[in-house]
PDB file of N, CA and C in Angstrom:
ATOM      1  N   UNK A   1      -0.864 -14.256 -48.834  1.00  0.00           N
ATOM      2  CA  UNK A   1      -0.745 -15.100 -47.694  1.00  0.00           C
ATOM      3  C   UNK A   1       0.140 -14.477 -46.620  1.00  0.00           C
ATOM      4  N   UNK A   2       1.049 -14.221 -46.825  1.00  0.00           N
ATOM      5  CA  UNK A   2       2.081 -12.966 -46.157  1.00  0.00           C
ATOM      6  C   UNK A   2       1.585 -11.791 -45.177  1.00  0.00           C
ATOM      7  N   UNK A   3       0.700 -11.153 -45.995  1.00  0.00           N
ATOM      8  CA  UNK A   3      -0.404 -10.177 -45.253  1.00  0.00           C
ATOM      9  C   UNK A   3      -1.151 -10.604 -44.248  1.00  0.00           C
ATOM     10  N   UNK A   4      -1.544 -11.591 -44.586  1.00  0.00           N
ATOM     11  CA  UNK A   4      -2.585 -12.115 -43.354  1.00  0.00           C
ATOM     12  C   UNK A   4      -2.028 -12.697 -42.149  1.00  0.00           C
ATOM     13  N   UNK A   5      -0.725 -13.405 -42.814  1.00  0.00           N
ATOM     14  CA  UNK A   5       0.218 -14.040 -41.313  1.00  0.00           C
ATOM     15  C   UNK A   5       0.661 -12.926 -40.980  1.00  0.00           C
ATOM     16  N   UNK A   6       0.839 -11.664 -41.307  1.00  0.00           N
ATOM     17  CA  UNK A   6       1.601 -10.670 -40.506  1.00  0.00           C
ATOM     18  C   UNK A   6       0.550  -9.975 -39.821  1.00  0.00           C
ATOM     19  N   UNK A   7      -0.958  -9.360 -40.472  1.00  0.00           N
ATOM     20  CA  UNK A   7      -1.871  -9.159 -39.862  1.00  0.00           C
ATOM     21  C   UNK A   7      -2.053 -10.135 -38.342  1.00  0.00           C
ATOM     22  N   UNK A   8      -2.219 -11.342 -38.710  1.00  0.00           N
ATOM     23  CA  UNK A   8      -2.903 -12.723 -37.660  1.00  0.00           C
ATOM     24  C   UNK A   8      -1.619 -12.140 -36.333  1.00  0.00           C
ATOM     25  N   UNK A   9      -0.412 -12.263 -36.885  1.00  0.00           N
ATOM     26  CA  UNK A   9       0.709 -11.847 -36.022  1.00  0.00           C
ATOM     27  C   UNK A   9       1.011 -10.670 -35.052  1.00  0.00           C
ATOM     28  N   UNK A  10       0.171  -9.552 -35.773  1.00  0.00           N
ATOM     29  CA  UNK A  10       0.440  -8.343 -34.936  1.00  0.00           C
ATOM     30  C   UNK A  10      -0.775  -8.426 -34.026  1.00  0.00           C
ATOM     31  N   UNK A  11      -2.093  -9.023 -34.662  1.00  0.00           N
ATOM     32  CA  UNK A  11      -3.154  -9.150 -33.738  1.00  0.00           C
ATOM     33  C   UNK A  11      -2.502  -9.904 -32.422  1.00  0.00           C
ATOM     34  N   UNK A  12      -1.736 -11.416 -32.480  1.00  0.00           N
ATOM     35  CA  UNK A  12      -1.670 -11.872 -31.552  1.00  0.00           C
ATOM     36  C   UNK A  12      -0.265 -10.862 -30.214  1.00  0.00           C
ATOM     37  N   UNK A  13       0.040 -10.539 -30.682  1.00  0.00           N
ATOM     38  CA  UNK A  13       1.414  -9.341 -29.940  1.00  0.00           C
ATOM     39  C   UNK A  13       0.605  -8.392 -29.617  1.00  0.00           C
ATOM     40  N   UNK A  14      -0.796  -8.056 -29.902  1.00  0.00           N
ATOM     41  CA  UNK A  14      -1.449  -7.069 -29.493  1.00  0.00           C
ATOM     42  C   UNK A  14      -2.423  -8.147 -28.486  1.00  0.00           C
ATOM     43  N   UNK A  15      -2.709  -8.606 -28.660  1.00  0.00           N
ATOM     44  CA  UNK A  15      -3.385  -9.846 -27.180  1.00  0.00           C
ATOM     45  C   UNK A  15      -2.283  -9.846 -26.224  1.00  0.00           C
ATOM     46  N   UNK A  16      -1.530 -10.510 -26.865  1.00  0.00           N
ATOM     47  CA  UNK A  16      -0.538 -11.035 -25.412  1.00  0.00           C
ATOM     48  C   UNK A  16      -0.365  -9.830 -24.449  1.00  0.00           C
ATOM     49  N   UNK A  17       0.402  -8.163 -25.275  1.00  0.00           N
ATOM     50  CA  UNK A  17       0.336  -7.202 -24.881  1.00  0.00           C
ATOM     51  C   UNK A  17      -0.291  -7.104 -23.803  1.00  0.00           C
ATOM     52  N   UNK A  18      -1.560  -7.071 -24.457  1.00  0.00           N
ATOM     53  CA  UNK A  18      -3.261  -6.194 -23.296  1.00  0.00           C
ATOM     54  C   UNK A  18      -3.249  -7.567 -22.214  1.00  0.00           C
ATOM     55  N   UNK A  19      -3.349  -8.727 -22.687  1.00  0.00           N
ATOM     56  CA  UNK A  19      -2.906  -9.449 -21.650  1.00  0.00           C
ATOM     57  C   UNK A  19      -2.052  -9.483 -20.178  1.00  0.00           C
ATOM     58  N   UNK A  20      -0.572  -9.010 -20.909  1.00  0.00           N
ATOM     59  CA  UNK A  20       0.465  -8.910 -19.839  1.00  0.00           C
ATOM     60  C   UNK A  20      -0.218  -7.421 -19.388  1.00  0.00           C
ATOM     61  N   UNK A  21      -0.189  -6.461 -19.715  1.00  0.00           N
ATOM     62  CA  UNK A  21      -0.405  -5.300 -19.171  1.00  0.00           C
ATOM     63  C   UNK A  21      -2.224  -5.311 -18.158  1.00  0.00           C
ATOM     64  N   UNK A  22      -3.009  -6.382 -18.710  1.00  0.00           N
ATOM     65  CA  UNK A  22      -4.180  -6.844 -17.856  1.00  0.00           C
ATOM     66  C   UNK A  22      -3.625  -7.250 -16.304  1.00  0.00           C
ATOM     67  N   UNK A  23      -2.679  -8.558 -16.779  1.00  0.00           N
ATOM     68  CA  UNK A  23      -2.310  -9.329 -15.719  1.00  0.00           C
ATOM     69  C   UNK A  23      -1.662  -8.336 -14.598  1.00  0.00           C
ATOM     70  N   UNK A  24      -0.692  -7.746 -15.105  1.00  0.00           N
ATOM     71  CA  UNK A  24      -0.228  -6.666 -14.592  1.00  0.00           C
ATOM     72  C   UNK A  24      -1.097  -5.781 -13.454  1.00  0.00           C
ATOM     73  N   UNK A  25      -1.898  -5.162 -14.069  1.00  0.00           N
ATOM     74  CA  UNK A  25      -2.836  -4.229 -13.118  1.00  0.00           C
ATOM     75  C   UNK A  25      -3.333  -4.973 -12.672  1.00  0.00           C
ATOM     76  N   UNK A  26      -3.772  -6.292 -12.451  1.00  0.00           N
ATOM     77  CA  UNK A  26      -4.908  -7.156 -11.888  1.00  0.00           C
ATOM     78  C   UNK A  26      -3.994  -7.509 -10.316  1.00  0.00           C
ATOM     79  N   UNK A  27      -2.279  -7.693 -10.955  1.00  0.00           N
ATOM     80  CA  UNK A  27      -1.599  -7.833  -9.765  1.00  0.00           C
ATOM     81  C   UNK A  27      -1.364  -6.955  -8.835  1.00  0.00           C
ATOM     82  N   UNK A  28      -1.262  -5.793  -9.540  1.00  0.00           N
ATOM     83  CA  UNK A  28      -1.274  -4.440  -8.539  1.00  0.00           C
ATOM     84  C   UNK A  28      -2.685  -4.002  -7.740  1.00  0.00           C
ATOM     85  N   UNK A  29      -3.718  -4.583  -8.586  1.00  0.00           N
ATOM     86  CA  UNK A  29      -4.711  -4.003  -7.553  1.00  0.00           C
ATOM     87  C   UNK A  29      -5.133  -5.186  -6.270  1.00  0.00           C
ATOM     88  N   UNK A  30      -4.518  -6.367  -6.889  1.00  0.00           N
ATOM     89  CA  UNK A  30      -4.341  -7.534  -5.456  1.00  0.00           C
ATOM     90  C   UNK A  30      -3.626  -7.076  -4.716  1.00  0.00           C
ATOM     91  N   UNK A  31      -2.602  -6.156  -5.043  1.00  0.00           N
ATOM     92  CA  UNK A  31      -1.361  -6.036  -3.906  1.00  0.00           C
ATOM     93  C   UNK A  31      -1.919  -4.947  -2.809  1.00  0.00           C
ATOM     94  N   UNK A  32      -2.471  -3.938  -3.905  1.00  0.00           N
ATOM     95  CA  UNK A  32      -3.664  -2.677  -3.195  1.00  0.00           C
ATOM     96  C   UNK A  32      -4.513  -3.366  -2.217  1.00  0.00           C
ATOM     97  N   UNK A  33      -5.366  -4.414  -2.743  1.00  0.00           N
ATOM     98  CA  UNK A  33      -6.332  -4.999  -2.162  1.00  0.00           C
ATOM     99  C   UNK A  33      -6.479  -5.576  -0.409  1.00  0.00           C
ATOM    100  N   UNK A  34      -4.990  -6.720  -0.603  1.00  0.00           N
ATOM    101  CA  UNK A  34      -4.489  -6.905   0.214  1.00  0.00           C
ATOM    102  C   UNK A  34      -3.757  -5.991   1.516  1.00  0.00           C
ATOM    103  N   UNK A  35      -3.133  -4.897   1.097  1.00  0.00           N
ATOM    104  CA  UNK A  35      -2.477  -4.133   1.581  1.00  0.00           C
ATOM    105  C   UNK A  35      -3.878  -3.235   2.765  1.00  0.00           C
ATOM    106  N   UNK A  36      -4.905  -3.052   1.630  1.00  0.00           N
ATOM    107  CA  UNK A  36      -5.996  -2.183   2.111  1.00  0.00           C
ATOM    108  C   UNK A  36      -6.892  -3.187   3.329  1.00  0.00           C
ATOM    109  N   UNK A  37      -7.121  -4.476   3.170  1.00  0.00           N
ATOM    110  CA  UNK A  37      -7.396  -5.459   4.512  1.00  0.00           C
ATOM    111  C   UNK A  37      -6.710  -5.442   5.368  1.00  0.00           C
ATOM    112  N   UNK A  38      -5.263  -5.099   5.103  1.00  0.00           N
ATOM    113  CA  UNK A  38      -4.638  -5.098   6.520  1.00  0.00           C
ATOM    114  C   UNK A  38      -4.718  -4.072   7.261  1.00  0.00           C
ATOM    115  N   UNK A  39      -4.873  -3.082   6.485  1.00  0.00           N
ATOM    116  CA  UNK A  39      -5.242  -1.644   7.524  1.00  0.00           C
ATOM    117  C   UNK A  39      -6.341  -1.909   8.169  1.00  0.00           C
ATOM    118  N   UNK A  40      -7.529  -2.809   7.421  1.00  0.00           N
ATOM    119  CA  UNK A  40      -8.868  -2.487   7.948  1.00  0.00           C
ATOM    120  C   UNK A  40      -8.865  -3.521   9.337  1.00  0.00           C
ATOM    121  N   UNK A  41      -7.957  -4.440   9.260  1.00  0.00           N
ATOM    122  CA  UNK A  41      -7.733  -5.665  10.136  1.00  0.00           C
ATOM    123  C   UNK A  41      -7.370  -4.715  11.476  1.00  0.00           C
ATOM    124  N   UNK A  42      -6.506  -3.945  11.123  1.00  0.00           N
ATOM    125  CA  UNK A  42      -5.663  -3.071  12.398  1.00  0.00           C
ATOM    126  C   UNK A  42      -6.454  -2.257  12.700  1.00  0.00           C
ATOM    127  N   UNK A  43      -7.421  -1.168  11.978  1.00  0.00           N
ATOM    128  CA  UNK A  43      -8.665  -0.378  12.156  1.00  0.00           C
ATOM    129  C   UNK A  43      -9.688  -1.346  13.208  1.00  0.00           C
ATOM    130  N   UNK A  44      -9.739  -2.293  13.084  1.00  0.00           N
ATOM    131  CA  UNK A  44     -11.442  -3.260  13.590  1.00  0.00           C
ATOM    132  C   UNK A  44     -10.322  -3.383  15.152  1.00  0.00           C
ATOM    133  N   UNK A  45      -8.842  -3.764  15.116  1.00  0.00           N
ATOM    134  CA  UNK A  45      -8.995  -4.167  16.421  1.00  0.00           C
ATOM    135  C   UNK A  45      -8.338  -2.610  17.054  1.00  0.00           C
ATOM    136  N   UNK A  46      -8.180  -1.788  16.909  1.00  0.00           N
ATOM    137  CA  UNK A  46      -8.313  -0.579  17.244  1.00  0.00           C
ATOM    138  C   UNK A  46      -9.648  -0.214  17.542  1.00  0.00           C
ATOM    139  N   UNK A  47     -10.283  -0.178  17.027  1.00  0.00           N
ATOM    140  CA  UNK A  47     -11.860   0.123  17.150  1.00  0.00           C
ATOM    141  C   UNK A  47     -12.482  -0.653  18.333  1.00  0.00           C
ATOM    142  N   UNK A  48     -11.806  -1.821  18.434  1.00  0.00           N
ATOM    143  CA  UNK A  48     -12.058  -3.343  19.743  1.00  0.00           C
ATOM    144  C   UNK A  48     -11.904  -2.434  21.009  1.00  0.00           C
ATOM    145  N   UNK A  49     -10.599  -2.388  21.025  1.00  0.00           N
ATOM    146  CA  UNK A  49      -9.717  -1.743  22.175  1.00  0.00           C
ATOM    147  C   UNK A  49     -10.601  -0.285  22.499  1.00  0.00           C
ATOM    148  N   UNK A  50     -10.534   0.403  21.712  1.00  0.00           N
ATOM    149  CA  UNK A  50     -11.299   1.876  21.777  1.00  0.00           C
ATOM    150  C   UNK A  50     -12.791   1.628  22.515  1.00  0.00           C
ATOM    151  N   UNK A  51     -13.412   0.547  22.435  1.00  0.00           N
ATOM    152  CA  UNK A  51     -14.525  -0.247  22.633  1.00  0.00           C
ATOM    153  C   UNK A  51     -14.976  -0.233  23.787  1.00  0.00           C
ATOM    154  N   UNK A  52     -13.546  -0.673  24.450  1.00  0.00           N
ATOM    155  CA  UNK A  52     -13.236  -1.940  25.879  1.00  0.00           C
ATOM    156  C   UNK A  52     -13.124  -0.401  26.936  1.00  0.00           C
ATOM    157  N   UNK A  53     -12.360   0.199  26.043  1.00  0.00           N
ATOM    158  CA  UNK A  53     -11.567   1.841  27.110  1.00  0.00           C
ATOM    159  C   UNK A  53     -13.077   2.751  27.270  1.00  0.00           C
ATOM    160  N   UNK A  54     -14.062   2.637  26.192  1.00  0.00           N
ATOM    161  CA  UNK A  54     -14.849   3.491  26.417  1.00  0.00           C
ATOM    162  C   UNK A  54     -16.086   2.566  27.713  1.00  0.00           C
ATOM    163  N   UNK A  55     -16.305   1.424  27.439  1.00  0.00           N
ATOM    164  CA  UNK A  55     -17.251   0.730  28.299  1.00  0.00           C
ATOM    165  C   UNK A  55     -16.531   0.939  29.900  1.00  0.00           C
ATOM    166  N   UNK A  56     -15.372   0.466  30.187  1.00  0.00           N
ATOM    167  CA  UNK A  56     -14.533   0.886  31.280  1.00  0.00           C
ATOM    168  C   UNK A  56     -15.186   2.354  31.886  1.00  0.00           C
ATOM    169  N   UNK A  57     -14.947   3.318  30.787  1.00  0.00           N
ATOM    170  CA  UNK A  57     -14.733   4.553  31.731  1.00  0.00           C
ATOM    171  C   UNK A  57     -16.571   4.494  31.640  1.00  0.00           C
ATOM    172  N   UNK A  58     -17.146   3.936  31.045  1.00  0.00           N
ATOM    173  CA  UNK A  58     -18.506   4.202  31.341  1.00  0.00           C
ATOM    174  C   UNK A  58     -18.865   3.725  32.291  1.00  0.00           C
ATOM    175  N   UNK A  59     -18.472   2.868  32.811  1.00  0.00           N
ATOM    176  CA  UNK A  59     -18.771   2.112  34.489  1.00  0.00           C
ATOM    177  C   UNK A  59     -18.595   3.079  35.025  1.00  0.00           C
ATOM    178  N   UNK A  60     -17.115   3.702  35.139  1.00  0.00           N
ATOM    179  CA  UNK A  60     -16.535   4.666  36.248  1.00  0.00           C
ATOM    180  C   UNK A  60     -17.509   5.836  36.565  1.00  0.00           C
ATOM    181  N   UNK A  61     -17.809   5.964  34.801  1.00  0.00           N
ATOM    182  CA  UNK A  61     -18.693   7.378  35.084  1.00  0.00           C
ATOM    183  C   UNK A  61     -20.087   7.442  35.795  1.00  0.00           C
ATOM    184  N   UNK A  62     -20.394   5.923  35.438  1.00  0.00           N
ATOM    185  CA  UNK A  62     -22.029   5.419  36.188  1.00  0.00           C
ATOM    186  C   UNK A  62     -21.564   5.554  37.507  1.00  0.00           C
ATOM    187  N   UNK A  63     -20.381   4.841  38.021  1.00  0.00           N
ATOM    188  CA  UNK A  63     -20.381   4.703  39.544  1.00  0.00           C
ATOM    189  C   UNK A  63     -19.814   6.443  40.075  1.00  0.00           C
ATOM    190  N   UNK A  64     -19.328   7.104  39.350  1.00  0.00           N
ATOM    191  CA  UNK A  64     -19.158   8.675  40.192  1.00  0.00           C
ATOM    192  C   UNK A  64     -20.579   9.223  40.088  1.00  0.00           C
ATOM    193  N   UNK A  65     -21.531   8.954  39.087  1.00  0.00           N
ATOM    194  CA  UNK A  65     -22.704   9.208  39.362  1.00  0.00           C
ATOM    195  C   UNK A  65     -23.426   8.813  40.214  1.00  0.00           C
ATOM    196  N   UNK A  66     -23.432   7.672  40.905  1.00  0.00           N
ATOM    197  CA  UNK A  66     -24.233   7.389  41.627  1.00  0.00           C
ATOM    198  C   UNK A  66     -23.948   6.625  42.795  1.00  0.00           C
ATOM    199  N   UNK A  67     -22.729   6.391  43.036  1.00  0.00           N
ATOM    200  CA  UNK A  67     -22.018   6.455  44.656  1.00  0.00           C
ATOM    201  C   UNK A  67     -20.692   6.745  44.929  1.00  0.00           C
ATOM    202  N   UNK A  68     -21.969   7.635  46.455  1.00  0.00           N
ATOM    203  CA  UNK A  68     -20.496   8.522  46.512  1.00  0.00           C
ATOM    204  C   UNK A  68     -19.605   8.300  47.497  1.00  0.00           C
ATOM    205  N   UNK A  69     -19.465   6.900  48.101  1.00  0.00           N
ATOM    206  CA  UNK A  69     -18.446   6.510  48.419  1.00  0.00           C
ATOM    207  C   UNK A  69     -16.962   6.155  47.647  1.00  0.00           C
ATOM    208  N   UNK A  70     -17.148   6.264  46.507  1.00  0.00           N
ATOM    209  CA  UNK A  70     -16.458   5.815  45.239  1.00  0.00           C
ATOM    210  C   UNK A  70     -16.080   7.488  44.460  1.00  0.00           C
ATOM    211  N   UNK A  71     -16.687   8.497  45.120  1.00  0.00           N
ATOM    212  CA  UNK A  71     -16.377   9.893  44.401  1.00  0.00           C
ATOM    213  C   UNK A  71     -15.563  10.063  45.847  1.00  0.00           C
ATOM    214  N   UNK A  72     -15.615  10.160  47.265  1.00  0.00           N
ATOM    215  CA  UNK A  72     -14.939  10.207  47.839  1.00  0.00           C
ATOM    216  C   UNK A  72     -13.302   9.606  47.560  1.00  0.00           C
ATOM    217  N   UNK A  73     -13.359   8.135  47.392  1.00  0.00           N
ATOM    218  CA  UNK A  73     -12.589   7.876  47.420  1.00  0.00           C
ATOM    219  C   UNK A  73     -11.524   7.992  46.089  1.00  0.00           C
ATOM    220  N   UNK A  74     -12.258   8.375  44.959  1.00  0.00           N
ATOM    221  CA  UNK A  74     -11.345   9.234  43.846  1.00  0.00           C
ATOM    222  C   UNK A  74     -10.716  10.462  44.592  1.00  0.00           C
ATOM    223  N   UNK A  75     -11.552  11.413  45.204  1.00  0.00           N
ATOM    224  CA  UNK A  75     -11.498  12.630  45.185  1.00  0.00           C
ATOM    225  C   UNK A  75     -10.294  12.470  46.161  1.00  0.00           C
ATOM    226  N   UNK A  76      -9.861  11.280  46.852  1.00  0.00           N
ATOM    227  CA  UNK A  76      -8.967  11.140  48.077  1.00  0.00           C
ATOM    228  C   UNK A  76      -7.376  10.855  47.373  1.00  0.00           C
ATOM    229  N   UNK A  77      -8.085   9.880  46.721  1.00  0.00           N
ATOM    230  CA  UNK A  77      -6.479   9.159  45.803  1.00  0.00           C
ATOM    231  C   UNK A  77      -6.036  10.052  44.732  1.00  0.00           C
ATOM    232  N   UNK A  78      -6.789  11.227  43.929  1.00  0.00           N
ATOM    233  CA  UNK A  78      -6.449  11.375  43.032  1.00  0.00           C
ATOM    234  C   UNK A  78      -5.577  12.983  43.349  1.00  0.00           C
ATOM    235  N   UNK A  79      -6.919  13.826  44.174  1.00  0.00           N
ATOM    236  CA  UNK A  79      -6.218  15.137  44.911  1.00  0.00           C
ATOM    237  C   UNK A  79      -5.550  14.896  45.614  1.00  0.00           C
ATOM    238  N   UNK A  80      -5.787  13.715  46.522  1.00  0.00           N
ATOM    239  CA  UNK A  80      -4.573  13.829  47.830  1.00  0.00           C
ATOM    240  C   UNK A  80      -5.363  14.224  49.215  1.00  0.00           C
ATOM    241  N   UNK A  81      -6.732  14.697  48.763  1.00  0.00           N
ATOM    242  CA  UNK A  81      -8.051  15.407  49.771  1.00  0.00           C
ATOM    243  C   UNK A  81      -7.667  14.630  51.461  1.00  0.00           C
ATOM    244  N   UNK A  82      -7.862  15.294  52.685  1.00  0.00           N
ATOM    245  CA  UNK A  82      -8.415  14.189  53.215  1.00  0.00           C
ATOM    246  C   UNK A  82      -9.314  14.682  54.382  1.00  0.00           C
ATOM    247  N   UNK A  83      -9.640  13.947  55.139  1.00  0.00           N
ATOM    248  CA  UNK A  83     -10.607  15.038  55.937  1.00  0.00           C
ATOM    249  C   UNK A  83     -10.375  15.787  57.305  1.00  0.00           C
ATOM    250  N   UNK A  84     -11.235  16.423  58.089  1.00  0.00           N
ATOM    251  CA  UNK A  84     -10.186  17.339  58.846  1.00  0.00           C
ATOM    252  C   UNK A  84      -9.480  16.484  59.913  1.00  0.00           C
ATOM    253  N   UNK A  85      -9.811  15.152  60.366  1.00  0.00           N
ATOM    254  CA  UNK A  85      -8.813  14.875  61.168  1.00  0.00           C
ATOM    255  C   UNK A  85      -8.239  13.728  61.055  1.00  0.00           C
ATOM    256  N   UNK A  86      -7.635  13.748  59.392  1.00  0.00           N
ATOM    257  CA  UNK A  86      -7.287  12.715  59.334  1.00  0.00           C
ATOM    258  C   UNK A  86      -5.682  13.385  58.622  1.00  0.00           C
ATOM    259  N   UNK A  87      -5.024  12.121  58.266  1.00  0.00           N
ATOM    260  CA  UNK A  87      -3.430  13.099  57.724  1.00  0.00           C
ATOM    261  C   UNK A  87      -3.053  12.018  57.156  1.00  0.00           C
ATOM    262  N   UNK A  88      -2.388  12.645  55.766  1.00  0.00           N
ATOM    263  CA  UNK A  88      -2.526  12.541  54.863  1.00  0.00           C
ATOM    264  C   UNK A  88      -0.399  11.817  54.882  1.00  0.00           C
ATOM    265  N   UNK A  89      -0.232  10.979  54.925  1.00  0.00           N
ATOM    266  CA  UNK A  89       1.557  10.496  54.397  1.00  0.00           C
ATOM    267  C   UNK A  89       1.828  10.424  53.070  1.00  0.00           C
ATOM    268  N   UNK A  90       2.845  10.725  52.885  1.00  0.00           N
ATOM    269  CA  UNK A  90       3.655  10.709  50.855  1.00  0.00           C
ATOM    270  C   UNK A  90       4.665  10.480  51.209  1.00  0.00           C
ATOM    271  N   UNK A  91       4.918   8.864  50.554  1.00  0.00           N
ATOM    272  CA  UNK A  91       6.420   8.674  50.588  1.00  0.00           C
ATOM    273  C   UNK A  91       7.482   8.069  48.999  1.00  0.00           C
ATOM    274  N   UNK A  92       8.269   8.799  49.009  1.00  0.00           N
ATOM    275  CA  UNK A  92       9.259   8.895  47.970  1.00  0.00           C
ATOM    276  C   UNK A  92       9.015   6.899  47.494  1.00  0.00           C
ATOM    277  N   UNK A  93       8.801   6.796  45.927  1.00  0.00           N
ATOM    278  CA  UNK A  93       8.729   5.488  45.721  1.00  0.00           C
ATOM    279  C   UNK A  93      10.543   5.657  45.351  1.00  0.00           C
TER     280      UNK A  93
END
């Protein structure tokens, strides 16, 4: 009778064991889990933004393509260009 309660006994210390050491990894890979959504949360609205900046400059690039009142007036603000009889002021902000 002895044998078998000590057998029945080590079986159950060997459950609980694989148990706690189950529970265990099950918590660490929630913590992984979790941890890994939040990157992807910050990835998607990075990816948003990256989105918004690329549609933007795609306007810009449609409109230097195809009027050039709007390539003038880059080419004015950005070089400083201006034309021959016109003159050009810079003042210290």
């Amino acid at each position: 009778m002895k044998l078998s309660q000590a057998i029945l006994s080590l079986y159950l210390l060997l459950f609980a064991g694989l148990g706690i050491a189950g529970g265990y990894l099950f918590l660490d890979a929630r913590a992984e889990f979790t941890r890994l959504q939040q990157i992807e949360a910050q990835n998607q609205r990075k990816l948003a933004e990256a989105q918004e900046r690329l549609k933007a400059q795609e306007k810009v690039l449609e409109r230097l393509r195809s009027d050039p009142y709007f390539v003038d007036e880059v080419i004015r603000r950005r070089l400083g260009y201006a034309k021959p009889d016109e003159f050009i002021f810079r003042f210290q902000e």
